[in-house]
Protein backbone atom coordinates (compact mmCIF):
# COMPACT_ATOMS: atom_id res chain seq x y z
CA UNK A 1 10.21 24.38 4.81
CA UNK A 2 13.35 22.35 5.47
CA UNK A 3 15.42 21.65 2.35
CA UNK A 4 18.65 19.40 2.56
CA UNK A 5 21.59 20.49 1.33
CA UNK A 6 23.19 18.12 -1.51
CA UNK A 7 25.60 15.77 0.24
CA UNK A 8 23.37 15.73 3.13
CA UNK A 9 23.20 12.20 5.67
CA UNK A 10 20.53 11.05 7.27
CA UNK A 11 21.08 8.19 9.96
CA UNK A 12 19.53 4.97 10.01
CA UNK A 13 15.89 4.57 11.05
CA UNK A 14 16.06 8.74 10.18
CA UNK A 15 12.06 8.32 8.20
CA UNK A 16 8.79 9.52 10.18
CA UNK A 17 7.19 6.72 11.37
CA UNK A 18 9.85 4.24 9.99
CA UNK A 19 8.12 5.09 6.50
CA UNK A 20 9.94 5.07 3.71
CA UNK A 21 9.29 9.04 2.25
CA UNK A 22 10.99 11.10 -0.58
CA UNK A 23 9.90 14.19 0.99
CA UNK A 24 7.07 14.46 3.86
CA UNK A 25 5.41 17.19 5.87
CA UNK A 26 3.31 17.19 9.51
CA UNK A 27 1.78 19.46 12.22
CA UNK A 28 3.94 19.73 15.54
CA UNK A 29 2.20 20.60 18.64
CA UNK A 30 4.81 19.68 20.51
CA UNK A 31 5.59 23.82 21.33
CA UNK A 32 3.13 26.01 19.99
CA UNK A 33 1.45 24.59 17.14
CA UNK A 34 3.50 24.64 13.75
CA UNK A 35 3.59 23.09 10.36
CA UNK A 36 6.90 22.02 8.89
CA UNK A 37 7.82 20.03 5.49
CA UNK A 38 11.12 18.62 5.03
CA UNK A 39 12.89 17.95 1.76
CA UNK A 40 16.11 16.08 1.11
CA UNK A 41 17.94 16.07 -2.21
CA UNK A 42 16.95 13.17 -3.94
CA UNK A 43 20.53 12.98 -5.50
CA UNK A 44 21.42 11.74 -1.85
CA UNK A 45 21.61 8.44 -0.47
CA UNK A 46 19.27 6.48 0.11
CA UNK A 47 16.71 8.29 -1.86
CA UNK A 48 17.22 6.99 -5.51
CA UNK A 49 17.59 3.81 -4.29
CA UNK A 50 13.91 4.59 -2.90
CA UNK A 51 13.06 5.31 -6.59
CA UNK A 52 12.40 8.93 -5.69
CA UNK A 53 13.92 10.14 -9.01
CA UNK A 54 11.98 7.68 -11.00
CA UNK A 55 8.64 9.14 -9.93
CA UNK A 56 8.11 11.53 -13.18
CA UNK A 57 10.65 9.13 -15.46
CA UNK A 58 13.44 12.52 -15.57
CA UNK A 59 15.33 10.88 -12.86
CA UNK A 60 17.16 14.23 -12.41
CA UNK A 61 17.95 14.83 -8.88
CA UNK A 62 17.65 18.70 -9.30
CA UNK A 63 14.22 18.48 -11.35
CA UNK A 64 13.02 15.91 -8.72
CA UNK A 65 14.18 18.07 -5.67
CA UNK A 66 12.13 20.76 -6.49
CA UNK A 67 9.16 18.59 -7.58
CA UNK A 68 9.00 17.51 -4.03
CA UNK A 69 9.74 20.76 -2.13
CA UNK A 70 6.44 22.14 -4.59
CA UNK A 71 4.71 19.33 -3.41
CA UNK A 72 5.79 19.02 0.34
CA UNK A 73 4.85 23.19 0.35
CA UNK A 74 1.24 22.17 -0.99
CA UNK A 75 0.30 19.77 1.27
CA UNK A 76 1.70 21.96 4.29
CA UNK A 77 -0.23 24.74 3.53
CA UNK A 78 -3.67 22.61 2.55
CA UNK A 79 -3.21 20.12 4.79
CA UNK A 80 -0.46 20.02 7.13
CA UNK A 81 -1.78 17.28 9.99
């Protein structure tokens, strides 16, 4: 699990796959063979503007944040290709 600090940028083009994402996860073979999630704060830029805090109507960055990381952890764990 990789959780972004609040305050956090990500650069331009940043998204797997060029996907826009409020929190994703994969499988990286790449050395050994791993799974990872990230999470950013969805307080953070450009995430609301992705309507990432609108997704359970709270639109509280904090609430949302962990909503995601629960979720992102999930679908690691279940499913993480």
């Amino acid at each position: 699990m990789v959780v972004a600090a609040p305050g956090s940028t990500y650069e331009s083009g940043f998204e797997p796959e060029g996907e826009g994402f409020c929190s994703y996860h994969g499988l990286d073979n790449s050395v050994g063979k791993y799974a990872y999630s990230f999470v950013p704060y969805e307080g953070d830029k450009p995430f609301p503007e992705k309507k990432c805090l609108e997704s359970d109507g709270s639109e509280n960055a904090v609430h949302e944040t962990s909503r995601f990381a629960s979720a992102a952890y999930a679908d690691t764990v279940t499913d993480p290709a």
